[in-house]
C-alpha atoms as a PDB file:
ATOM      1  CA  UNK A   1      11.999   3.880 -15.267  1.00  0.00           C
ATOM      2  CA  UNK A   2      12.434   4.745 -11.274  1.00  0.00           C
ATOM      3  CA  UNK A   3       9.467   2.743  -8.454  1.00  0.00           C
ATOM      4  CA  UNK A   4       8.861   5.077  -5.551  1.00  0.00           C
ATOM      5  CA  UNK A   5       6.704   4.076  -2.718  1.00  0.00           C
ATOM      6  CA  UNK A   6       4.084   5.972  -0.699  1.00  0.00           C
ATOM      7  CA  UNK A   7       0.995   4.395   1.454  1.00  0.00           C
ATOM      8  CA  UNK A   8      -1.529   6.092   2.905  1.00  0.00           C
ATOM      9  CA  UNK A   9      -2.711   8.997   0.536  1.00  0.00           C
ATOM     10  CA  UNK A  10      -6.881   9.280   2.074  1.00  0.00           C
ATOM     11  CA  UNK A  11      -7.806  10.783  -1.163  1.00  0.00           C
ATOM     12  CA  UNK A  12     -11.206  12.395  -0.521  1.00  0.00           C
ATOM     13  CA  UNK A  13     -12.284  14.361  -3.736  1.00  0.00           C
ATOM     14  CA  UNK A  14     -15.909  13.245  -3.577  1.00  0.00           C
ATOM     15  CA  UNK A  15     -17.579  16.012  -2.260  1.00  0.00           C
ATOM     16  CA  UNK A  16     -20.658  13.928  -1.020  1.00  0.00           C
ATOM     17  CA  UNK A  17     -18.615  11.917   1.056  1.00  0.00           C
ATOM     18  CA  UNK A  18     -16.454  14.345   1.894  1.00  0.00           C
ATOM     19  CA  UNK A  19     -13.754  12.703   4.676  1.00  0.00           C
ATOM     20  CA  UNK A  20     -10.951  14.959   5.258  1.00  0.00           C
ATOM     21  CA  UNK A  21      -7.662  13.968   6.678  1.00  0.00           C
ATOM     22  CA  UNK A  22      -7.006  17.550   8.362  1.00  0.00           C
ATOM     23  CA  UNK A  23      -8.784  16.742  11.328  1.00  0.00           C
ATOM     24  CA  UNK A  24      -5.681  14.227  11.867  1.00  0.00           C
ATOM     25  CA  UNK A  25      -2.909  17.111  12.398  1.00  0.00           C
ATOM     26  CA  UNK A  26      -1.288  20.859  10.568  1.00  0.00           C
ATOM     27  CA  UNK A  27       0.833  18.128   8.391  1.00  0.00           C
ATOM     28  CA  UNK A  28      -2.867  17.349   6.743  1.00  0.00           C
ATOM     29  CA  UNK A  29      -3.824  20.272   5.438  1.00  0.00           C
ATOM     30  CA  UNK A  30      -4.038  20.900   2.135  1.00  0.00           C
ATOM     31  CA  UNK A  31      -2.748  17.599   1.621  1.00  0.00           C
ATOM     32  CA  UNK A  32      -4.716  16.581  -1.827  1.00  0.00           C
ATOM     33  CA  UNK A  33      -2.448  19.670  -3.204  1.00  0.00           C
ATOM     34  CA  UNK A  34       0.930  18.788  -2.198  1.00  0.00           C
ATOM     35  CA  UNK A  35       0.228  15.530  -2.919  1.00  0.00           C
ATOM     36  CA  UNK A  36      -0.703  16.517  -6.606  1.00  0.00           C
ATOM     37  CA  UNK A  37       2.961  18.735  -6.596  1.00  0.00           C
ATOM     38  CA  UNK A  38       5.085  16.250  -5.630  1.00  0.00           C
ATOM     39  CA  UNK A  39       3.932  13.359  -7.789  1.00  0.00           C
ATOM     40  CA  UNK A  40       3.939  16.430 -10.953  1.00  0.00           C
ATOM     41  CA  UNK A  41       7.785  17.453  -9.543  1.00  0.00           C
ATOM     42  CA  UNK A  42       9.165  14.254  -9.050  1.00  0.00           C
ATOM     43  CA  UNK A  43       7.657  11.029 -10.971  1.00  0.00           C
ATOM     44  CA  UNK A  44       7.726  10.672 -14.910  1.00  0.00           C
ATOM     45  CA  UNK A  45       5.048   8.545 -17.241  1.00  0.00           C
ATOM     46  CA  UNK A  46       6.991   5.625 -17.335  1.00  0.00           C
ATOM     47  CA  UNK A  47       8.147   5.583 -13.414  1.00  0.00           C
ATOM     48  CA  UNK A  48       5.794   3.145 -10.954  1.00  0.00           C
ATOM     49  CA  UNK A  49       4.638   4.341  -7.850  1.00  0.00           C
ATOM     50  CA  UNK A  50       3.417   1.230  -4.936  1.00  0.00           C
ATOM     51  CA  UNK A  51       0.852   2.668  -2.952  1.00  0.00           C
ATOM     52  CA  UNK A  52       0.050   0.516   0.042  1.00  0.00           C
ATOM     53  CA  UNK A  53      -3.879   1.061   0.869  1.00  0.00           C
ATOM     54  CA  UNK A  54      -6.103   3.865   2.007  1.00  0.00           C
ATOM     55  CA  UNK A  55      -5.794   5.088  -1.392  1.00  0.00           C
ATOM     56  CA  UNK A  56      -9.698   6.445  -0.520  1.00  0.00           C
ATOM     57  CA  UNK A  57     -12.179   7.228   1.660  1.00  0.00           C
ATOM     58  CA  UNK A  58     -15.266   6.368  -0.513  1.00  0.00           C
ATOM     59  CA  UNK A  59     -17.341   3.451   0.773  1.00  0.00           C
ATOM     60  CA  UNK A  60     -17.946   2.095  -2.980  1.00  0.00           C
ATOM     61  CA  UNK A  61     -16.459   2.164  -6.490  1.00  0.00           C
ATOM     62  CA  UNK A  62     -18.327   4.842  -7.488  1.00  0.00           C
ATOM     63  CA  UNK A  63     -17.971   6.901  -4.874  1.00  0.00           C
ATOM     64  CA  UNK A  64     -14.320   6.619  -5.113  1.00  0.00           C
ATOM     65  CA  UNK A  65     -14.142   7.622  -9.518  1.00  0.00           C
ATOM     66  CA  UNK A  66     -12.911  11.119  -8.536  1.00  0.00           C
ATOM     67  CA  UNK A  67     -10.796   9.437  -6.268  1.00  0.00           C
ATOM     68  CA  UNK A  68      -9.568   7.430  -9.106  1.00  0.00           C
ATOM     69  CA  UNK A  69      -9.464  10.040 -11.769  1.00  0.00           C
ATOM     70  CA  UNK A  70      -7.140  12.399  -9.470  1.00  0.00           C
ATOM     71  CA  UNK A  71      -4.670   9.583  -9.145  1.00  0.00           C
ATOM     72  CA  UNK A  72      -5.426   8.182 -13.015  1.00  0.00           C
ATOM     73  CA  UNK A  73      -4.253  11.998 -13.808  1.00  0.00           C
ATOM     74  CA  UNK A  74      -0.839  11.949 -11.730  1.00  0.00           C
ATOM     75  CA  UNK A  75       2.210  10.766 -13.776  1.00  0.00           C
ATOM     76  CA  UNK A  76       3.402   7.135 -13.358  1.00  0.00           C
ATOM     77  CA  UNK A  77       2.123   3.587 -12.982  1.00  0.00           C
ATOM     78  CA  UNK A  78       0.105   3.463  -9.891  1.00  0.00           C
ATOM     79  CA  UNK A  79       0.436  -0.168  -8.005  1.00  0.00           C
ATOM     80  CA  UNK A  80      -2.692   0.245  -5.274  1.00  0.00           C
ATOM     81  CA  UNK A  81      -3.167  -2.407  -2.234  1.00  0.00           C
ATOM     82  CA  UNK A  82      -5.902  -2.445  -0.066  1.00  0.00           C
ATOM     83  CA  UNK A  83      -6.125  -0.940   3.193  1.00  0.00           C
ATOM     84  CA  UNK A  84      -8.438  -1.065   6.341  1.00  0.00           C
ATOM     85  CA  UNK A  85     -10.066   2.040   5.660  1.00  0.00           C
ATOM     86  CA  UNK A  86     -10.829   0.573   1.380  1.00  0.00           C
ATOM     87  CA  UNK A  87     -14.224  -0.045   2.063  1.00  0.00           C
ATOM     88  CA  UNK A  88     -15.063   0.353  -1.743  1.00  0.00           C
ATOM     89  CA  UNK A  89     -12.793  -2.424  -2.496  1.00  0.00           C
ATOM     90  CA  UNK A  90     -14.796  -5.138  -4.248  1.00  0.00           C
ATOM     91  CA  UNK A  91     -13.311  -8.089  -6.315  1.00  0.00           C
ATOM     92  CA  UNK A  92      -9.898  -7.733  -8.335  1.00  0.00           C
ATOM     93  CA  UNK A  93     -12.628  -8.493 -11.757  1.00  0.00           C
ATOM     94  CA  UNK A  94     -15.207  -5.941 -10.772  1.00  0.00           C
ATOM     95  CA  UNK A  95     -12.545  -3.077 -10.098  1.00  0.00           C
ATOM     96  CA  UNK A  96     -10.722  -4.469 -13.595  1.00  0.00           C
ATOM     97  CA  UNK A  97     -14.239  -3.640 -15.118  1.00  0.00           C
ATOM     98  CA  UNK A  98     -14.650  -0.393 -13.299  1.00  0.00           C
ATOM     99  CA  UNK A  99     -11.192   1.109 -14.302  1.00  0.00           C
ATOM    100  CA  UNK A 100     -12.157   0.022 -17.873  1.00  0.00           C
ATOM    101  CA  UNK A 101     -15.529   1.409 -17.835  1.00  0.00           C
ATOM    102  CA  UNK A 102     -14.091   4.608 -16.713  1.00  0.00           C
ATOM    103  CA  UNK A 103     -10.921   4.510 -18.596  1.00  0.00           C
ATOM    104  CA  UNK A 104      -8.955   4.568 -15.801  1.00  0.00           C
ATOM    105  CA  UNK A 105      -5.568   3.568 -17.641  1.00  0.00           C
ATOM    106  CA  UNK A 106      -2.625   3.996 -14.952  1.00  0.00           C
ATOM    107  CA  UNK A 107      -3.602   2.399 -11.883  1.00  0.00           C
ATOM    108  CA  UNK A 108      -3.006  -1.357 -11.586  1.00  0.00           C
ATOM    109  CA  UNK A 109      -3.909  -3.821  -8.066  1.00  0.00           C
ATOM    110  CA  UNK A 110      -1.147  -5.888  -6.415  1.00  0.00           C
ATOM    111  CA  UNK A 111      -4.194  -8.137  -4.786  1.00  0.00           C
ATOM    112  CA  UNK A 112      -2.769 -12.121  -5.195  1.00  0.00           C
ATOM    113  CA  UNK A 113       0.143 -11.446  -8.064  1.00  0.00           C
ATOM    114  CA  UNK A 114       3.169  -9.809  -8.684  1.00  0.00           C
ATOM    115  CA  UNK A 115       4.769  -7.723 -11.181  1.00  0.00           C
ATOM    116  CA  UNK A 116       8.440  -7.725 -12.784  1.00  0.00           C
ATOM    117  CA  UNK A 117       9.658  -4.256 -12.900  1.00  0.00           C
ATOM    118  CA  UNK A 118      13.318  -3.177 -14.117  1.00  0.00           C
ATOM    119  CA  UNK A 119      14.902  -3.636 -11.271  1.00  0.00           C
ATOM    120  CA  UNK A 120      12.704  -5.959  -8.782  1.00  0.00           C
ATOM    121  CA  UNK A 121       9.889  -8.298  -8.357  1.00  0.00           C
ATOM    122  CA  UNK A 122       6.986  -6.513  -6.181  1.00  0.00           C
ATOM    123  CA  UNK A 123       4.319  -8.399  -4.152  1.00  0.00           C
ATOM    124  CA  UNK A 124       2.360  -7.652  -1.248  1.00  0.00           C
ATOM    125  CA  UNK A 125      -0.926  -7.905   0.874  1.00  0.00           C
ATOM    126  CA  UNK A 126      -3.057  -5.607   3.401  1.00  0.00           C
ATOM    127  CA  UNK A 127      -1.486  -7.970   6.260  1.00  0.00           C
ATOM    128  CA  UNK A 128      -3.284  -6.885  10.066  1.00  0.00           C
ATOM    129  CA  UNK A 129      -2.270  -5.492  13.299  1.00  0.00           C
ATOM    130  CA  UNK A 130       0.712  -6.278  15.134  1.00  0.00           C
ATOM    131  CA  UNK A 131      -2.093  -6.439  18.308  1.00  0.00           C
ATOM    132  CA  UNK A 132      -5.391  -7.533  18.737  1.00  0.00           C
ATOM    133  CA  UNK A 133      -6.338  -5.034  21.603  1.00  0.00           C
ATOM    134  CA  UNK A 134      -4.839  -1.880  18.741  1.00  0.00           C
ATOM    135  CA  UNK A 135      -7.062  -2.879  15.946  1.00  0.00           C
ATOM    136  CA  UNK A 136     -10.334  -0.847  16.553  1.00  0.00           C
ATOM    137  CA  UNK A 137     -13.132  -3.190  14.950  1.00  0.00           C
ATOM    138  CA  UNK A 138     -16.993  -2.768  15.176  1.00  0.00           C
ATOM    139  CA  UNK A 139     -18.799  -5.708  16.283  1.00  0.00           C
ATOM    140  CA  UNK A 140     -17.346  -9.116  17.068  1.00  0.00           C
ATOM    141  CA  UNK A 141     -13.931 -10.377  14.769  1.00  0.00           C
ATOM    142  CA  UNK A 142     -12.097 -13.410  14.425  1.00  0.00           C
ATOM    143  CA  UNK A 143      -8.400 -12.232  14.913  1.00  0.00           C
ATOM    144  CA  UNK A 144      -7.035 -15.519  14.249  1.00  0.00           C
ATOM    145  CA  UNK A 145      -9.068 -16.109  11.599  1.00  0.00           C
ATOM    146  CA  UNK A 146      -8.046 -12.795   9.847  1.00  0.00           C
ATOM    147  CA  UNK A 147      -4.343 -12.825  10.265  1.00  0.00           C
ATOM    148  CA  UNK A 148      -4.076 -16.556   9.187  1.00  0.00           C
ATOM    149  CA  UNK A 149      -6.431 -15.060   5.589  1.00  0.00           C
ATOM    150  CA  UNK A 150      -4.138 -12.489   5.399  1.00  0.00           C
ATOM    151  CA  UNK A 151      -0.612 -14.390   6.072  1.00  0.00           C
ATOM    152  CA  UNK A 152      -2.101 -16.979   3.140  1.00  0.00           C
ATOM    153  CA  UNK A 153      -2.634 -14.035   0.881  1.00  0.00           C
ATOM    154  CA  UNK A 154       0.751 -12.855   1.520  1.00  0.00           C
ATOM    155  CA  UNK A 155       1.617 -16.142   0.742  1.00  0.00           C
ATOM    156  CA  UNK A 156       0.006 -16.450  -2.805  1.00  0.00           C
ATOM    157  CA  UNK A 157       1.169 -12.921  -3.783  1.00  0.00           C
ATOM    158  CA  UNK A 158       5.206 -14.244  -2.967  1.00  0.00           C
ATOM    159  CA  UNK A 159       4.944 -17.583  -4.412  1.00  0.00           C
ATOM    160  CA  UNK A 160       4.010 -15.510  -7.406  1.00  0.00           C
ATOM    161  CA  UNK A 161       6.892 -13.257  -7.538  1.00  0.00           C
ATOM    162  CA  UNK A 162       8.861 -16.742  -6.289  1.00  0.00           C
ATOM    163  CA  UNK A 163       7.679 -18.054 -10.145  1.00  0.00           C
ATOM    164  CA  UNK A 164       8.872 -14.650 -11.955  1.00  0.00           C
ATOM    165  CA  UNK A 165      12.120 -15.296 -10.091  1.00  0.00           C
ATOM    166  CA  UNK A 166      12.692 -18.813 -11.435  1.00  0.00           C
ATOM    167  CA  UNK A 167      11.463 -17.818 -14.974  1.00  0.00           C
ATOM    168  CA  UNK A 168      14.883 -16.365 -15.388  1.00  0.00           C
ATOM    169  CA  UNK A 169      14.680 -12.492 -13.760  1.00  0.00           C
ATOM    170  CA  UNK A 170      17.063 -13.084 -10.520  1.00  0.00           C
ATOM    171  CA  UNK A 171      16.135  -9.587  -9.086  1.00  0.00           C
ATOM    172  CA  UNK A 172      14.969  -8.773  -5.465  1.00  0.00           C
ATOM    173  CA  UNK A 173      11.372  -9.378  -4.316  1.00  0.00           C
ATOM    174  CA  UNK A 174      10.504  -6.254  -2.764  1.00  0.00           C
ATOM    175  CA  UNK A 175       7.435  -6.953  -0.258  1.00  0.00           C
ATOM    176  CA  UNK A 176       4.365  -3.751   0.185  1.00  0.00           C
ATOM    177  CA  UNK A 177       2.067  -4.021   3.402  1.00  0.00           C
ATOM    178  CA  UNK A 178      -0.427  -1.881   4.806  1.00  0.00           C
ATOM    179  CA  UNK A 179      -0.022  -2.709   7.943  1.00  0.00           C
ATOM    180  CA  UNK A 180       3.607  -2.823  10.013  1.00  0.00           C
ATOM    181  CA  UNK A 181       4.497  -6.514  10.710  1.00  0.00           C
ATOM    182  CA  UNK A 182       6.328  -5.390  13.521  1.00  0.00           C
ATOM    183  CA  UNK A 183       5.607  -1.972  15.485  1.00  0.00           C
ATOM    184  CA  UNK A 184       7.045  -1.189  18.892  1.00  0.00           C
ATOM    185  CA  UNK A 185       7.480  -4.439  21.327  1.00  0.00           C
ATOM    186  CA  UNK A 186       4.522  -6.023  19.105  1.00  0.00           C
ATOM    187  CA  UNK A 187       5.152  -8.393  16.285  1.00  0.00           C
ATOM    188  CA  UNK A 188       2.498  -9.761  14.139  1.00  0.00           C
ATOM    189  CA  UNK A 189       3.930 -13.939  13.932  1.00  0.00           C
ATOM    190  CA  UNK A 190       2.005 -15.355  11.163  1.00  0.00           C
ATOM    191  CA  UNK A 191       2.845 -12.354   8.659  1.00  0.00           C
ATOM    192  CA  UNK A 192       6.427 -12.485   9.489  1.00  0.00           C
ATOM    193  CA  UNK A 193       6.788 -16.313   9.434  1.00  0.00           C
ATOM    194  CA  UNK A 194       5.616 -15.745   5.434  1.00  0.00           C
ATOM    195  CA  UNK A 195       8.184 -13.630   5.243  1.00  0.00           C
ATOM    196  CA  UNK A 196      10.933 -15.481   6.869  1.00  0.00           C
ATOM    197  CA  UNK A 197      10.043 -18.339   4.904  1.00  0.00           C
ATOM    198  CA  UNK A 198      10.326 -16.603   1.472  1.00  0.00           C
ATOM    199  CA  UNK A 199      13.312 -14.874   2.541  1.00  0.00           C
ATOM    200  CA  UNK A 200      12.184 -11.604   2.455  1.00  0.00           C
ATOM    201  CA  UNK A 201      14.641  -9.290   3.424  1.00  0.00           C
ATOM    202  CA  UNK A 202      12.657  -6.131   2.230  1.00  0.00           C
ATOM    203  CA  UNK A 203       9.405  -4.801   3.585  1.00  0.00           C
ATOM    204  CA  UNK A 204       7.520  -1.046   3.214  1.00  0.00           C
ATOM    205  CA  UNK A 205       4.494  -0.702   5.271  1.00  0.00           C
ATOM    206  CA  UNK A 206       2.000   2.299   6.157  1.00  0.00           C
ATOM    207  CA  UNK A 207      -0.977   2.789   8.328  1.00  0.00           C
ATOM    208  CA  UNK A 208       1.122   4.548  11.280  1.00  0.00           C
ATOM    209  CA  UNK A 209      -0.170   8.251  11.465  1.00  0.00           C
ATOM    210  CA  UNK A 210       0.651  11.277  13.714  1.00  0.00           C
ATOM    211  CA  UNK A 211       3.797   9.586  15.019  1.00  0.00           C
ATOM    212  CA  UNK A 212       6.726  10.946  13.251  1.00  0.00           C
ATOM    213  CA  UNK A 213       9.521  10.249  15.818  1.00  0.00           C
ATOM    214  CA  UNK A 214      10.145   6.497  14.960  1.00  0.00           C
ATOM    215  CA  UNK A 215      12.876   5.715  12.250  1.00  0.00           C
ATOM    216  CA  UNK A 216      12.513   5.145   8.637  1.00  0.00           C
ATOM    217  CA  UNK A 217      14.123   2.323   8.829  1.00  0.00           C
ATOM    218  CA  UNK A 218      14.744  -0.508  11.506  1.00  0.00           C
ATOM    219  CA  UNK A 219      15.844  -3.996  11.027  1.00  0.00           C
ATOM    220  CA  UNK A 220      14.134  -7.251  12.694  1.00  0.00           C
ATOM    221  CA  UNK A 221      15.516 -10.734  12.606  1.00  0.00           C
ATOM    222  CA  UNK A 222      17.058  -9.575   8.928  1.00  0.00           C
ATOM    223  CA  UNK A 223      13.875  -8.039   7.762  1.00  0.00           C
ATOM    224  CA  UNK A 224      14.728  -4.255   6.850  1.00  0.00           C
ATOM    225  CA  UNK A 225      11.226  -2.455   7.547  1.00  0.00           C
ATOM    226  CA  UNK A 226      10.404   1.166   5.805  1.00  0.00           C
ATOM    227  CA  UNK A 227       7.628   3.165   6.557  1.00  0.00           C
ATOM    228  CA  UNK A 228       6.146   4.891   3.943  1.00  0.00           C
ATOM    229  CA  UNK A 229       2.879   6.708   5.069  1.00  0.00           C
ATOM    230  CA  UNK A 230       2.035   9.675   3.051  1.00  0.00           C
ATOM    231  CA  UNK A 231       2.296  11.801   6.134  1.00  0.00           C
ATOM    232  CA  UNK A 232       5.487  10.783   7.383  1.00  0.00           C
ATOM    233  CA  UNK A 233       6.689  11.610   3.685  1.00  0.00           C
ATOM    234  CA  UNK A 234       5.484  14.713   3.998  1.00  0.00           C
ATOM    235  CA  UNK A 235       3.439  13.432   0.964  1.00  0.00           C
ATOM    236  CA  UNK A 236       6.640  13.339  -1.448  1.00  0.00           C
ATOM    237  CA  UNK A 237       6.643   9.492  -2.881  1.00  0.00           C
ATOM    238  CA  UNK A 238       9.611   7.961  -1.430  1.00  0.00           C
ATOM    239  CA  UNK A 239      12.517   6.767  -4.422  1.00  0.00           C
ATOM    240  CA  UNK A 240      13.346   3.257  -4.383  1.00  0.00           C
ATOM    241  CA  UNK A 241      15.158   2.504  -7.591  1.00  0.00           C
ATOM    242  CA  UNK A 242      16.158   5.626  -9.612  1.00  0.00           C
END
């Protein structure tokens, strides 16, 4: 069993709500395609595959089914977060109840828990913007308010994996964020305090589009950060453990 890793997939199969990513850049089109051909190529049934949120465009759960069903019929255990763009995300039981209603059998949430695989212990949250003047909101937003709910989220999902630790599986905790933590000159305190105080020493995050000049890989205060977003993979899932 291998985990691979990619964030940001925009699926948009619905054709009444039709939201295509090719407006974004040439690296876009035809993206639903070579995401399909990759994931057939490279993962097998019993690989997992972390996807980070934006897994769709749809605005509810029903909107999103074809959304679901493409990824339900790609190889592999599918570990979905949430993103900013998951409108249709509703409670962890409600989703539960969808997937089952719609026997949706691969695709599992990392939303509060973690899960032992082979070689690690994955956890993770949506986290928020490095910088309050880069996150485009409508309306007023609490900033504070938001990054403190989503550093306490981190929180729960790590002192779960922190329990499958201690239960005898002394394996890495490998951490999954939408957003980057840290992005340019901008760090994002509360998120990476969680970290730092878990020991985290492994992070994967998405959301960064259209930017394909930063690294893969860059380390802060001990933290290695890799981004993962579907476009900067050039939609190929990204191997973690093999």
């Amino acid at each position: 069993m291998s985990l691979y890793v990619i964030s940001d997939i925009h699926l948009s199969t619905n054709e009444t709500t039709n939201k295509s990513m090719e407006k974004f850049g040439t690296k876009w089109k035809d993206y639903h395609n070579k995401l399909e051909k990759y994931f057939r190529a490279i993962i097998n049934d019993d690989d997992t595959v972390v996807i980070p949120g934006d897994i769709s465009w749809a605005m509810t759960l029903e909107e999103a089914k074809s959304d679901f069903k493409f990824l339900d019929s790609l190889p592999g255990t599918k570990i979905i977060g949430k993103g900013n763009h998951d409108f249709w995300w509703s409670t962890a039981s409600k989703i539960h109840s969808f997937f089952a209603e719609n026997e949706i059998t691969t695709i599992k949430l990392l939303h509060n828990n973690a899960y032992l695989l082979e070689d690690c212990i994955i956890c993770g949250s949506r986290g928020w913007f490095y910088d309050e003047k880069q996150q485009k909101t409508v309306g007023e937003v609490d900033y504070e308010k938001i990054v403190s709910r989503e550093a306490q989220r981190l929180e729960i999902s790590l002192s779960e994996a922190l329990k499958i630790k201690n239960d005898g599986n002394d394996l890495p905790i490998l951490v999954f964020l939408h957003f980057p933590p840290v992005y340019a000159d901008c760090v994002c305190d509360k998120i990476l305090d969680v970290l730092k105080k878990y020991e985290i020493t492994t992070c994967y995050y998405g959301h960064i589009h259209n930017n394909y000049s930063i690294p893969r890989q860059f380390v802060f205060d001990g933290i290695t950060f890799t981004m993962v977003a579907a476009d900067y993979l050039n939609f190929a899932p990204m191997p973690i453990f093999l």
